[in-house]
C-alpha atoms as a PDB file:
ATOM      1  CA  UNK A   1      25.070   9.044  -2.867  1.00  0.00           C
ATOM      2  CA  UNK A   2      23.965  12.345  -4.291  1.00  0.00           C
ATOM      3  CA  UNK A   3      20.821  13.440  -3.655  1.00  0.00           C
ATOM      4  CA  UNK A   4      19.302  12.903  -7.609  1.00  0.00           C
ATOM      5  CA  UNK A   5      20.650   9.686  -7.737  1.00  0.00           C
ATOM      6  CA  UNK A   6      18.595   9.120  -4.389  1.00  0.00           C
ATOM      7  CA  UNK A   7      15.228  11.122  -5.651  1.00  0.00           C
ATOM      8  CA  UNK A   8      15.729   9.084  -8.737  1.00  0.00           C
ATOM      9  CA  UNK A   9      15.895   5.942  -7.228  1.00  0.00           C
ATOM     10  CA  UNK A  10      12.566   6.547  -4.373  1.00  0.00           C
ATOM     11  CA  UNK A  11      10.709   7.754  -7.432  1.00  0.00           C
ATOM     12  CA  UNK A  12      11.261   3.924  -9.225  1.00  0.00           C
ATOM     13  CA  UNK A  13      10.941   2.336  -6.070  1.00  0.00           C
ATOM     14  CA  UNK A  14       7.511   4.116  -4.904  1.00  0.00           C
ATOM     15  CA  UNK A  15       6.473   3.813  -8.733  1.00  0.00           C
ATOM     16  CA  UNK A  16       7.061   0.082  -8.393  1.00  0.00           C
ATOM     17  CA  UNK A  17       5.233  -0.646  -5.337  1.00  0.00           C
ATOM     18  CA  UNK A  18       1.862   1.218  -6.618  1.00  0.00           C
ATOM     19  CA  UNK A  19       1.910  -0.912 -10.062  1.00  0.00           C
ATOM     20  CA  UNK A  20       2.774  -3.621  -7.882  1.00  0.00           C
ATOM     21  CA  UNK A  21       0.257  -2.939  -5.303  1.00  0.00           C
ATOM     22  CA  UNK A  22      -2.344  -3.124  -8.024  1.00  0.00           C
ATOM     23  CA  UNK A  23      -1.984  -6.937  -8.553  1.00  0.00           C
ATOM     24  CA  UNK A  24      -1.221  -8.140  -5.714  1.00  0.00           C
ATOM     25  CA  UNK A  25      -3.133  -7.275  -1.859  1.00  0.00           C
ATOM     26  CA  UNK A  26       0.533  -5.690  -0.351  1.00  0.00           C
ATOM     27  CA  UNK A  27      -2.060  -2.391   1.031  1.00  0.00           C
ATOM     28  CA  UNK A  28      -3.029  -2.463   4.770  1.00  0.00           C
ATOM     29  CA  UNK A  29      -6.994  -2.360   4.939  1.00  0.00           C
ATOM     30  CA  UNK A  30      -9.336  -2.457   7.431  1.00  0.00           C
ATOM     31  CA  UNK A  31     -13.273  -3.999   6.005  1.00  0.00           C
ATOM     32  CA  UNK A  32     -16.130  -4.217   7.799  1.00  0.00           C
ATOM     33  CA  UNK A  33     -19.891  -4.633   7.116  1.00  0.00           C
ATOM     34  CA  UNK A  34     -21.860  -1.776   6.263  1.00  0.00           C
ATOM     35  CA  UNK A  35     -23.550  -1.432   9.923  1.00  0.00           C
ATOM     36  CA  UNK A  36     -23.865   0.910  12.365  1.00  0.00           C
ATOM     37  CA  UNK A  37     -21.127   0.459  14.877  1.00  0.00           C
ATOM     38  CA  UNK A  38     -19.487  -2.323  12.874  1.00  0.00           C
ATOM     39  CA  UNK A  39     -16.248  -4.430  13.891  1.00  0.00           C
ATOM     40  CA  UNK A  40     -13.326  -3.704  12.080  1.00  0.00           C
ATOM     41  CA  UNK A  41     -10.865  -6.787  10.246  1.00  0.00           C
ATOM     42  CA  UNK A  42      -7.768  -5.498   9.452  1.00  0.00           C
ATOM     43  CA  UNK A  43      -6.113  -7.755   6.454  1.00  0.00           C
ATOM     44  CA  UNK A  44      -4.171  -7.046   3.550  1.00  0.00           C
ATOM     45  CA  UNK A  45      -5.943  -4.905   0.026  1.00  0.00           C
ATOM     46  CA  UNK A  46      -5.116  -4.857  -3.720  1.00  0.00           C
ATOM     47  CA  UNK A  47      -4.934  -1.014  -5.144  1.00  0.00           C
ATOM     48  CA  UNK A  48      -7.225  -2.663  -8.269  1.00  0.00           C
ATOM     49  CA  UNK A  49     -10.390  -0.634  -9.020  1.00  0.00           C
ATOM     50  CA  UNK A  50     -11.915  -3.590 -10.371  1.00  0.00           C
ATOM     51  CA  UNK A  51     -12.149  -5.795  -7.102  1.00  0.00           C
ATOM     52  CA  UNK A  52     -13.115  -3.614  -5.349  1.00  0.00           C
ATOM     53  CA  UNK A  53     -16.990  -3.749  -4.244  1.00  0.00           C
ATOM     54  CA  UNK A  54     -18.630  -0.697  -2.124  1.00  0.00           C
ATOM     55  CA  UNK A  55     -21.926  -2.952  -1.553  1.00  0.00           C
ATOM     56  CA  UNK A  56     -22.215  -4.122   1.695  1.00  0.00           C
ATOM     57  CA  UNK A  57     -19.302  -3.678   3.300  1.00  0.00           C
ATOM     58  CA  UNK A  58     -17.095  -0.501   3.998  1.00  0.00           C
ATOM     59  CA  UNK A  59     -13.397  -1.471   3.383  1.00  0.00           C
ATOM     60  CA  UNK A  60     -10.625   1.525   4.853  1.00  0.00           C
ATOM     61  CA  UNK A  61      -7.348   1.848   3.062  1.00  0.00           C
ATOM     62  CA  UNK A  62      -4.906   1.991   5.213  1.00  0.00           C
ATOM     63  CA  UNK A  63      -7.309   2.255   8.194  1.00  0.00           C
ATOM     64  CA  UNK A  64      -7.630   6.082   7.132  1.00  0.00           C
ATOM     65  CA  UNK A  65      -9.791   6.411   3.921  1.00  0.00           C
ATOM     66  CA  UNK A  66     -12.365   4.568   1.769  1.00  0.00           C
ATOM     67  CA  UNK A  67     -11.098   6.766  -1.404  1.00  0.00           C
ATOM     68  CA  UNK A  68      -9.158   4.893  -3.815  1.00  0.00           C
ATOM     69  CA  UNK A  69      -6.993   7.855  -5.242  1.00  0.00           C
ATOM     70  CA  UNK A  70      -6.208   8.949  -1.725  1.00  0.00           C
ATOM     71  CA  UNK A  71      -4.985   5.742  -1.162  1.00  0.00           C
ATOM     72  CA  UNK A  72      -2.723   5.956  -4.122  1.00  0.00           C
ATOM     73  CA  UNK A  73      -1.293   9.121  -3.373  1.00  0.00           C
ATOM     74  CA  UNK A  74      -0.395   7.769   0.245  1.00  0.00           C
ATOM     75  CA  UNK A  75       0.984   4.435  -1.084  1.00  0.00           C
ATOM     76  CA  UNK A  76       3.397   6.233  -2.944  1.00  0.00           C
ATOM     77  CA  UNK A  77       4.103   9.525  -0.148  1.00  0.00           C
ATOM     78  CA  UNK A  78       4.912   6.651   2.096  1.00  0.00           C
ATOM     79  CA  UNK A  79       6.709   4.390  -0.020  1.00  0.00           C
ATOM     80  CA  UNK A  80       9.220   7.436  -1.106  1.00  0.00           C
ATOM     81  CA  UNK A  81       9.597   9.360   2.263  1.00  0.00           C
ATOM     82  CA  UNK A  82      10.497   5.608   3.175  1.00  0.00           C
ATOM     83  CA  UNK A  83      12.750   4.719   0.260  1.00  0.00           C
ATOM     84  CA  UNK A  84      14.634   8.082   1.030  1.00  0.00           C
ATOM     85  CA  UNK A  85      14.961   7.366   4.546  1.00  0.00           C
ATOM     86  CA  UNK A  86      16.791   4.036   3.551  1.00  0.00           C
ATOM     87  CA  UNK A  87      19.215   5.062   0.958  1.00  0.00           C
ATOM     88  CA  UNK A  88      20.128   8.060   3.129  1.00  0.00           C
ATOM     89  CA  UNK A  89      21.307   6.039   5.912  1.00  0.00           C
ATOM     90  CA  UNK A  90      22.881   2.964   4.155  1.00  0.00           C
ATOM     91  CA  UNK A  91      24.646   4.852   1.346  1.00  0.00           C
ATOM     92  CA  UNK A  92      27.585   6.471   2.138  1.00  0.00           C
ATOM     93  CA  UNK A  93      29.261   9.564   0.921  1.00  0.00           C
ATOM     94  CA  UNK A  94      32.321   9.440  -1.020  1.00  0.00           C
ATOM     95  CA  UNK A  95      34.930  12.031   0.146  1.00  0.00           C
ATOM     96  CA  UNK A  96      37.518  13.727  -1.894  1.00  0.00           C
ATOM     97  CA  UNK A  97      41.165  13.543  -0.918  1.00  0.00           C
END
């Protein structure tokens, strides 16, 4: 596979999982109350600005930061550096004879 076709592709598939991780809680997040030394609970997060509540409670995207645009940007860094990983190693080159 050439690699445009496999840019192309990781660009859909990243774009995908951010619209998708708006609806539905697919983000790793860690939420705790807003105390000192609080207890971490790692569960799963929706992306949606809407749910989310900074009153009483700190919540971590993906145990790394409380911004919600950083998390964005690292849902889809990670979901393409991924996706390119994948079709790299299961597509296979075709050779001219």
């Amino acid at each position: 596979m050439q690699l445009k076709k496999r840019t192309l592709y990781s660009v859909i598939v990243a774009a995908a999982t951010l619209i998708t991780a708006i609806f539905i809680p697919i983000i790793p997040c860690r939420i705790a109350p807003n105390v000192p030394n609080p207890i971490y609970k790692w569960t799963l997060c929706s992306l949606n600005p809407d749910k989310i509540t900074g009153i009483g409670h700190v919540l971590e995207f993906f145990g790394y930061t409380t911004s919600l645009r950083d998390s964005y940007i690292l849902t889809v860094l990670i979901t393409f550096a991924v996706a390119m990983v994948f079709f790299h190693n299961t597509m296979r080159k075709k050779k001219k004879n």
